[in-house]
C-alpha atoms as a PDB file:
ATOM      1  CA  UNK A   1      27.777  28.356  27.870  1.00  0.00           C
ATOM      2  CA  UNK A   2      29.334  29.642  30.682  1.00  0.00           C
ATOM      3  CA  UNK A   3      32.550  32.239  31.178  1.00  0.00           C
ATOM      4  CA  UNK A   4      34.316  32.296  34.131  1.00  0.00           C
ATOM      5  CA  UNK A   5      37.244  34.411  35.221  1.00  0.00           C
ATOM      6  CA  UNK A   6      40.286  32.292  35.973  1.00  0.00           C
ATOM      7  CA  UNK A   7      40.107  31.687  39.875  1.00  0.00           C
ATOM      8  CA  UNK A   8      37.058  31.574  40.048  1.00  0.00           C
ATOM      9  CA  UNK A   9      36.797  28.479  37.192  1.00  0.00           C
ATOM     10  CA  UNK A  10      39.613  27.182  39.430  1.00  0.00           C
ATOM     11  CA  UNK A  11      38.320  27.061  42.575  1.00  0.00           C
ATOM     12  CA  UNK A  12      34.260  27.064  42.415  1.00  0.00           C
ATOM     13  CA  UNK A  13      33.427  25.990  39.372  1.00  0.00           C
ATOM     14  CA  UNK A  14      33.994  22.388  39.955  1.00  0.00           C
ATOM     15  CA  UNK A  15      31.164  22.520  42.495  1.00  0.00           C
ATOM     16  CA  UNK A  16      29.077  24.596  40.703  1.00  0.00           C
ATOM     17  CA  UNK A  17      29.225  22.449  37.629  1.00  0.00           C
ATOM     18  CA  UNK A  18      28.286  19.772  39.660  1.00  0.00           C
ATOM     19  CA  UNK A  19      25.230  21.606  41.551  1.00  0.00           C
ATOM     20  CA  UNK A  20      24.060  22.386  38.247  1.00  0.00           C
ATOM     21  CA  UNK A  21      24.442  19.151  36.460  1.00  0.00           C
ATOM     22  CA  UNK A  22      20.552  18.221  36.898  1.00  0.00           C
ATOM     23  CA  UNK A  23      19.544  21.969  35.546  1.00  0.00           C
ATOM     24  CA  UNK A  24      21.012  21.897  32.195  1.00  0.00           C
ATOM     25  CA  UNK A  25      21.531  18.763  29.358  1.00  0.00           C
ATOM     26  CA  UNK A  26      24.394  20.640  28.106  1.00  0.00           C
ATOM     27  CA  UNK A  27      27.042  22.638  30.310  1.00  0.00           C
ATOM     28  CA  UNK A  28      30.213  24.275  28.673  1.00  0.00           C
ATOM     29  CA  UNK A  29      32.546  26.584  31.025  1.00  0.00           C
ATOM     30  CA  UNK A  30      35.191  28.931  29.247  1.00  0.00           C
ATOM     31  CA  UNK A  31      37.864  30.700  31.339  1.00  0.00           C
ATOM     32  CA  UNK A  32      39.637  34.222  30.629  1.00  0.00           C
ATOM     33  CA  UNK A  33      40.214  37.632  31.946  1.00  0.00           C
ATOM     34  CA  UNK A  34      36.924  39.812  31.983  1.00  0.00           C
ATOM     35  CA  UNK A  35      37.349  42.092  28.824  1.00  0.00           C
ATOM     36  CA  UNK A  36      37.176  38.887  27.081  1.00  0.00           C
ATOM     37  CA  UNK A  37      34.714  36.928  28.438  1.00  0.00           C
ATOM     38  CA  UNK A  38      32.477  40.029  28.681  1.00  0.00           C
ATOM     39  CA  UNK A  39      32.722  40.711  24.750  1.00  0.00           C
ATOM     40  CA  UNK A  40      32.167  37.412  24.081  1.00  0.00           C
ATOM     41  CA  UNK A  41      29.003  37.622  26.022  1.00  0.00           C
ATOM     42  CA  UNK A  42      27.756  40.976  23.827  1.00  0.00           C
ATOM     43  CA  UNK A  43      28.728  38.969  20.941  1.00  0.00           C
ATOM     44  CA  UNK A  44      26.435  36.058  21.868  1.00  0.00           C
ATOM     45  CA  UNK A  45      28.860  33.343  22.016  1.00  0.00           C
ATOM     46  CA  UNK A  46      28.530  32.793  25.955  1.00  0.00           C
ATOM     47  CA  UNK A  47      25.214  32.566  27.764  1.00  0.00           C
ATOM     48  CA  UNK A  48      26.488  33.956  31.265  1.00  0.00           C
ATOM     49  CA  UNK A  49      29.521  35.711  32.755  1.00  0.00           C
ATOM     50  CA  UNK A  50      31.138  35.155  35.902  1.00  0.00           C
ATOM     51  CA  UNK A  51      33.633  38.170  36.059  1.00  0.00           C
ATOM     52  CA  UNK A  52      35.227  41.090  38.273  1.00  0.00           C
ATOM     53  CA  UNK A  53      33.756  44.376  36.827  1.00  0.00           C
ATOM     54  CA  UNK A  54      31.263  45.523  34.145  1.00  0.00           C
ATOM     55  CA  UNK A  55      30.371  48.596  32.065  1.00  0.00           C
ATOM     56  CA  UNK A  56      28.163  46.511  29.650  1.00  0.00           C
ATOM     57  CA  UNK A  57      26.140  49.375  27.938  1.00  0.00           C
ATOM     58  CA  UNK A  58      23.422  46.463  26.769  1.00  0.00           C
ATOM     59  CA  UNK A  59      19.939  47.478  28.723  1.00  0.00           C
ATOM     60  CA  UNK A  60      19.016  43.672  28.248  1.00  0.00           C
ATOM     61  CA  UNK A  61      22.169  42.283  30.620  1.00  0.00           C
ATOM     62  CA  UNK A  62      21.216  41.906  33.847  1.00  0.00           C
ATOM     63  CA  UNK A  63      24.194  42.143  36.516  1.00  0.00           C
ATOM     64  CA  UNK A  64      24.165  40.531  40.082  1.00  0.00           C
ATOM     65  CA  UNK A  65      26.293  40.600  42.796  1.00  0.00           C
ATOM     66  CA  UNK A  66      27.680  37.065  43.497  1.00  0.00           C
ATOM     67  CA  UNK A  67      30.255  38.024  46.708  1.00  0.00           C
ATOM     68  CA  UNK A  68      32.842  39.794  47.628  1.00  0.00           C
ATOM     69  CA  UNK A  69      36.606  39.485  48.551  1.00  0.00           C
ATOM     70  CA  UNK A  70      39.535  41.719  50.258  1.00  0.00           C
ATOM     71  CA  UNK A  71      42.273  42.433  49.324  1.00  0.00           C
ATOM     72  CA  UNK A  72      45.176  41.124  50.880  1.00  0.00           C
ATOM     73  CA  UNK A  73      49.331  41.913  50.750  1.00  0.00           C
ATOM     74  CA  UNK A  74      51.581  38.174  50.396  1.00  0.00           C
ATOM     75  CA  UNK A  75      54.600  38.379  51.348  1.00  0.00           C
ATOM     76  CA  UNK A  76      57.746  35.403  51.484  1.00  0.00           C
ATOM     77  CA  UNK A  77      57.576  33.675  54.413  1.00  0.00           C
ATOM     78  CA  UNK A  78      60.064  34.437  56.599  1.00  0.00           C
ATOM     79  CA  UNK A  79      60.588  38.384  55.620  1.00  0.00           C
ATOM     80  CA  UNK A  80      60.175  40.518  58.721  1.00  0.00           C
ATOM     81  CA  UNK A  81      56.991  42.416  58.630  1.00  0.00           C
ATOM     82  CA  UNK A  82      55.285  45.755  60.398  1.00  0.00           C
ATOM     83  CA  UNK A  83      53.805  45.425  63.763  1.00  0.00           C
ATOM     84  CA  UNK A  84      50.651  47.955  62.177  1.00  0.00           C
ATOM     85  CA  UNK A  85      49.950  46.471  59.000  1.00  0.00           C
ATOM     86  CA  UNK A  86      48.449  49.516  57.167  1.00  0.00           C
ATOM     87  CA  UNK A  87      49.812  49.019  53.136  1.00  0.00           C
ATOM     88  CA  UNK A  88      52.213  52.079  53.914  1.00  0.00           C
ATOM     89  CA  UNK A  89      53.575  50.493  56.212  1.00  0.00           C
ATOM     90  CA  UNK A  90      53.533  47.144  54.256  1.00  0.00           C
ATOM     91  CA  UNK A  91      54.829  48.851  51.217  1.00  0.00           C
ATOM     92  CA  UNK A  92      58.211  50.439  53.387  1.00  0.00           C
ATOM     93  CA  UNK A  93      58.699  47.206  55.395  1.00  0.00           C
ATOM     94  CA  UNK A  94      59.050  45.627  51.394  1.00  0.00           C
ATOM     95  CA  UNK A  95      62.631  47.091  51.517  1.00  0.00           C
ATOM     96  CA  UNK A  96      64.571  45.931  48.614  1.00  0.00           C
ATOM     97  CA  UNK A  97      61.364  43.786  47.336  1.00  0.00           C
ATOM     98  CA  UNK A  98      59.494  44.698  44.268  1.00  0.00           C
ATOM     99  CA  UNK A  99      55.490  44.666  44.282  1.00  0.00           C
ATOM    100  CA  UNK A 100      55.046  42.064  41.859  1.00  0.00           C
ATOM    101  CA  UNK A 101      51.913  43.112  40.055  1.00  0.00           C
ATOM    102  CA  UNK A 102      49.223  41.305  38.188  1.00  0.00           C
ATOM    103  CA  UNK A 103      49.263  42.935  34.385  1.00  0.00           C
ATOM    104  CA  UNK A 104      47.378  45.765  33.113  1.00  0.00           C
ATOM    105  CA  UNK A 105      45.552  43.319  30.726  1.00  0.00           C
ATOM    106  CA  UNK A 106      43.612  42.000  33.546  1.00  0.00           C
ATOM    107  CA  UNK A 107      40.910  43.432  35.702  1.00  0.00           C
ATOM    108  CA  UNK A 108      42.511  42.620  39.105  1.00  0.00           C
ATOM    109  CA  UNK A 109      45.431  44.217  37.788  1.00  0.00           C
ATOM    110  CA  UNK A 110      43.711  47.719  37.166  1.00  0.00           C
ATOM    111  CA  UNK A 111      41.632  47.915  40.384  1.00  0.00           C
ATOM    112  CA  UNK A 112      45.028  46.630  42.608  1.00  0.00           C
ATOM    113  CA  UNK A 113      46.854  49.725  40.736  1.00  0.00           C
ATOM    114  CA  UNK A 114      43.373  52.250  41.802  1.00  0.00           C
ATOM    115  CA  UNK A 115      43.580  50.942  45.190  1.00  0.00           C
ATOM    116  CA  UNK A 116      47.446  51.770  45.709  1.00  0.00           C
ATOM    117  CA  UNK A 117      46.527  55.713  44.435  1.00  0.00           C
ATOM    118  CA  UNK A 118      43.873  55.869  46.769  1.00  0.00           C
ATOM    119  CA  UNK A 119      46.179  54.748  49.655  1.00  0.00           C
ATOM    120  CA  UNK A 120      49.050  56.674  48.373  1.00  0.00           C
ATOM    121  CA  UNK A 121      51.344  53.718  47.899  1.00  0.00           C
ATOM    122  CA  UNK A 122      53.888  54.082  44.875  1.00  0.00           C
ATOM    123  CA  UNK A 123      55.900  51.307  43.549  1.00  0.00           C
ATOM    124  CA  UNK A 124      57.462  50.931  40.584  1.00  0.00           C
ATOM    125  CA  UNK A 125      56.666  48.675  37.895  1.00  0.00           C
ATOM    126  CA  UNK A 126      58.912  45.678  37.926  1.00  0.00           C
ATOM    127  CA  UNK A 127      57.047  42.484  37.394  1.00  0.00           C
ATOM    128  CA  UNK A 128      53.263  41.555  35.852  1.00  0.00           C
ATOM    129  CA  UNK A 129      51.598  38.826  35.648  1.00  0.00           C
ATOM    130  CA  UNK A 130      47.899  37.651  34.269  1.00  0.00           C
ATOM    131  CA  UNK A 131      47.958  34.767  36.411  1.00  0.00           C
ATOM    132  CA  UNK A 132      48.414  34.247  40.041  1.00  0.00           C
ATOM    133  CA  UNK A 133      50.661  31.056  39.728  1.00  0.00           C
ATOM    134  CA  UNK A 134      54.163  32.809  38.403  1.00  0.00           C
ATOM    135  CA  UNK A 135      53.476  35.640  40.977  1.00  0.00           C
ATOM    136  CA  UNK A 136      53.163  33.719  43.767  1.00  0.00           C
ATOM    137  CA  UNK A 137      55.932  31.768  43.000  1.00  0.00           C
ATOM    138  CA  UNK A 138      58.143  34.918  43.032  1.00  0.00           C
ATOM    139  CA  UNK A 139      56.685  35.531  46.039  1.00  0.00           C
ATOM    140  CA  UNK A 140      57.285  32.201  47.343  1.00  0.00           C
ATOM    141  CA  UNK A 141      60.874  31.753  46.128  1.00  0.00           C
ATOM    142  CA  UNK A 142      61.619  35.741  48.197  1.00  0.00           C
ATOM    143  CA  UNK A 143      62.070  37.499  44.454  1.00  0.00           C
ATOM    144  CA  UNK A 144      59.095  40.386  45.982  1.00  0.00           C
ATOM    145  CA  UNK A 145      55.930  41.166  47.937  1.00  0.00           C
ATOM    146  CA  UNK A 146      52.373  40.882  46.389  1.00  0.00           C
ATOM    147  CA  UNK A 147      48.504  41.810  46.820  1.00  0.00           C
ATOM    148  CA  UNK A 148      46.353  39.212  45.904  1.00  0.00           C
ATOM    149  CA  UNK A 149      42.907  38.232  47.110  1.00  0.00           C
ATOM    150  CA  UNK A 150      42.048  34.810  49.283  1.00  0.00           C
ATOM    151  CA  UNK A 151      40.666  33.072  45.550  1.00  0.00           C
ATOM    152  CA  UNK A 152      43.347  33.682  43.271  1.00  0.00           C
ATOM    153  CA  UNK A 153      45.729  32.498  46.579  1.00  0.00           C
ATOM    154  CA  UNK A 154      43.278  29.445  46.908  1.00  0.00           C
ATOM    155  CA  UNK A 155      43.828  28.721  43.419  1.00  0.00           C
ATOM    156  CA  UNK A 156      47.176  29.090  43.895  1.00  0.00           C
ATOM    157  CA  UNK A 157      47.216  26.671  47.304  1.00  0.00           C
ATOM    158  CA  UNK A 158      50.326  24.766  46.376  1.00  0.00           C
ATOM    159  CA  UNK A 159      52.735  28.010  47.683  1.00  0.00           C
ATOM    160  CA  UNK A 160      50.745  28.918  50.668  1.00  0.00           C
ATOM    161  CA  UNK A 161      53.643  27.353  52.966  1.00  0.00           C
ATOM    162  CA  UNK A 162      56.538  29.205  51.369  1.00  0.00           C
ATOM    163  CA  UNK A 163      54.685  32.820  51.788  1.00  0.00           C
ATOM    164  CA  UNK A 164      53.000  34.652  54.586  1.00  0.00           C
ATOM    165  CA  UNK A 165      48.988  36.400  54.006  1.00  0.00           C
ATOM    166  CA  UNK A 166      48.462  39.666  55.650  1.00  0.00           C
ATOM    167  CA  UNK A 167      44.732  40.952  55.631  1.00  0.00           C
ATOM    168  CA  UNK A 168      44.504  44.296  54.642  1.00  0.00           C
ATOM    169  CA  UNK A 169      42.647  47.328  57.499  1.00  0.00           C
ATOM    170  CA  UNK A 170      39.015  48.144  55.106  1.00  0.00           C
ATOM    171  CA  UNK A 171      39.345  50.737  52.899  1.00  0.00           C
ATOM    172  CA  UNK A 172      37.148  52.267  50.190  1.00  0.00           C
ATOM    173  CA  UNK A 173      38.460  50.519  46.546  1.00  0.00           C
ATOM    174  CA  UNK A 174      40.027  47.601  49.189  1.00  0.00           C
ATOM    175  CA  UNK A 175      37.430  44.828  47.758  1.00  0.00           C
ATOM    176  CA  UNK A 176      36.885  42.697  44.075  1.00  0.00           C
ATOM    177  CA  UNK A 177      33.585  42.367  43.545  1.00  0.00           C
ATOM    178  CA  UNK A 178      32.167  39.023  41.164  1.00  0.00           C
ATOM    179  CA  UNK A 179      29.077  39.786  39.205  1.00  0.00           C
ATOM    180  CA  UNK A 180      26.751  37.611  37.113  1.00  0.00           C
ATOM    181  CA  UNK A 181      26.011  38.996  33.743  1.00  0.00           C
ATOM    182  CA  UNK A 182      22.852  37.264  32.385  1.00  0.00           C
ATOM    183  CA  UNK A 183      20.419  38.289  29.497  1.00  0.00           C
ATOM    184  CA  UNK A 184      16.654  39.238  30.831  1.00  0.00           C
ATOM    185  CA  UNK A 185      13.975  36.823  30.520  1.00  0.00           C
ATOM    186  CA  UNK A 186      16.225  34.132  29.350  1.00  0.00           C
ATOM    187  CA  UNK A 187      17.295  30.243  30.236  1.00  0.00           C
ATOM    188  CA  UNK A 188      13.806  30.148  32.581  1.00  0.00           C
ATOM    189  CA  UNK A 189      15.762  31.250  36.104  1.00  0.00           C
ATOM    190  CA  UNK A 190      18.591  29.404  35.596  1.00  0.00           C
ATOM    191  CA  UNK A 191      20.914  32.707  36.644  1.00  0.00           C
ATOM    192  CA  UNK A 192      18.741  32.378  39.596  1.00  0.00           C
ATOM    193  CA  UNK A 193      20.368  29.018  40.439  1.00  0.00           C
ATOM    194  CA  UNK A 194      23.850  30.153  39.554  1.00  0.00           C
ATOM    195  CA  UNK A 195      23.646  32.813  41.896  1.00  0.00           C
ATOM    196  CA  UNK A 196      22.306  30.571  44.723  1.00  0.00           C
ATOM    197  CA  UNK A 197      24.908  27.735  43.773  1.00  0.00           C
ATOM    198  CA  UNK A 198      27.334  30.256  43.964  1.00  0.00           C
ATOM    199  CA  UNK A 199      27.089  31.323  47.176  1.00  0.00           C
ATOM    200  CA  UNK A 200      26.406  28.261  49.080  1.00  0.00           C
ATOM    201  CA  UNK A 201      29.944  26.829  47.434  1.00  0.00           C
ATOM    202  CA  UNK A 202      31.570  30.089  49.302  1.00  0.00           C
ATOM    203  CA  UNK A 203      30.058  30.037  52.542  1.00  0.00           C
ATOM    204  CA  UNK A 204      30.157  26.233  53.257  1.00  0.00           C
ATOM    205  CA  UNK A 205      33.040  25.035  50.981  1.00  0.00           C
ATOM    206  CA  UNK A 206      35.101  27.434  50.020  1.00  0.00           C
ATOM    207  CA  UNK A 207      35.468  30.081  52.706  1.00  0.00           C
ATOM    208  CA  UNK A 208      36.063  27.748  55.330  1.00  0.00           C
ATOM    209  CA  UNK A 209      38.337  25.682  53.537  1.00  0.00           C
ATOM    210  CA  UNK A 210      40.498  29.197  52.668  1.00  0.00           C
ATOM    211  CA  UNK A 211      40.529  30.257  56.226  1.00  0.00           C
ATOM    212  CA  UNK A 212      41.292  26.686  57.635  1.00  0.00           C
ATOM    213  CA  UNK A 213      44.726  27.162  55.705  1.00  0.00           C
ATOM    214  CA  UNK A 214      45.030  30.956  56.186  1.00  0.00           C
ATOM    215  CA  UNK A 215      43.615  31.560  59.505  1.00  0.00           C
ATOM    216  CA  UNK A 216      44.986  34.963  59.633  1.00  0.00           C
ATOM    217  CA  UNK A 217      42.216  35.875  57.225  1.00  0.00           C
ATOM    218  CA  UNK A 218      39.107  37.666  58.766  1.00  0.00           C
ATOM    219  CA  UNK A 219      35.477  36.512  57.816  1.00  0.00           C
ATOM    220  CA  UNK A 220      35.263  39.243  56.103  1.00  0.00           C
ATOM    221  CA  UNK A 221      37.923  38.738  53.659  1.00  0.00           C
ATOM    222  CA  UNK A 222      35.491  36.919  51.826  1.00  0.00           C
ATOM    223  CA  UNK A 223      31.915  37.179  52.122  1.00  0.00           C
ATOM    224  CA  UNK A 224      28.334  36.825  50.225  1.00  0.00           C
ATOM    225  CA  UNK A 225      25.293  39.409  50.199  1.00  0.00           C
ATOM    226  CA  UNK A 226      22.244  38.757  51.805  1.00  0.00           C
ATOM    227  CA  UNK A 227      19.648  37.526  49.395  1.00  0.00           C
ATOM    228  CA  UNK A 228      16.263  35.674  49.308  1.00  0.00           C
ATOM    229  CA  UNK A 229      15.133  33.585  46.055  1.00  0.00           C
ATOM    230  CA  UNK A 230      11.391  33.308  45.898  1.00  0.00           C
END
């Protein structure tokens, strides 16, 4: 029993379903925002987590870093932009746009609101959203301006002509991080496998694929630690 987060069930899990169809008789995936999923882990009623941040308190959870992604500011496709694009400058170029925001109830919608204090960018609160669909298609149809992240816009895909993707210069709270949350000792190294799976789907399949149809992206903008399985 496995719990996803939304864009990532979306856009990986296909392929990591797949990969894993020889490792397990049984496979069930369950999608939802990460406060969910991860209580439903501590509760026992999913095996592993797929999700964007974790306090879990539970010395038995392990958590692993799966990869990495930037964020990035979306914007309709045709509005006239910066020629520095720093989010100030991003954020004043807006004009009469809102910053349609993804909702407090979500994860990506708290760290997106941490990253704006840290770059001092204020906007006020117009539009939410859990899901990336109805944002982007604000976006898309020139109702605001967004941040996002290259998954949730790959998710997304079907609005990518109507809106224009503008990576984002690094900066300290300027990533989403996806962890694996596993219990120790369990399922014989299966996490092991999901965390392998994982990662080749990103580098070979889905990364390329996302910058094929973004190409403004940077490598960068999404990208997978360095680890060896033994």
């Amino acid at each position: 029993r496995l719990g996803c987060v939304d864009s990532f069930a979306a856009t990986v899990g296909p392929q990591l379903i797949r990969a894993m169809s020889g490792k397990a008789r049984q496979i069930q995936m369950w999608s939802g925002l990460t406060p969910t999923l991860t209580e439903q882990m501590l509760g026992r009623e999913l095996d592993m987590v797929i999700c964007t941040e974790t306090s879990v308190a539970d010395p038995r959870i392990v958590q692993r870093l799966l990869f990495s992604e930037s964020w990035v500011a979306v914007y309709p496709k045709h509005h006239p932009l910066p020629a520095v694009a720093t989010l100030k400058n991003l954020a004043a170029s807006a004009g009469h746009l809102p910053l349609i925001r993804y909702s407090q109830r979500s994860v990506t919608g708290q760290q997106i609101d941490r990253y704006l204090r840290h770059v001092g960018v204020q906007a006020p609160r117009c539009y939410e959203f859990d899901a990336t669909d109805p944002l982007l298609s604000l976006v898309a149809s020139g109702l605001g301006w967004a941040l996002s992240t290259p998954l949730c816009l790959w998710q997304s895909r079907h609005h990518l002509d109507a809106v224009r993707v503008v990576p984002l210069p690094p900066a300290r709270l300027g990533q989403r991080h996806f962890f694996l949350l596993s219990r120790e000792g369990e399922w014989a190294d299966l996490d092991d496998e999901v965390v392998r799976v994982t990662r080749e789907v990103i580098r070979h399949h889905t990364a390329p694929a996302i910058r094929q149809h973004i190409p403004a992206l940077p490598a960068s903008a999404l990208s997978c630690p360095d680890e060896e399985f033994t």
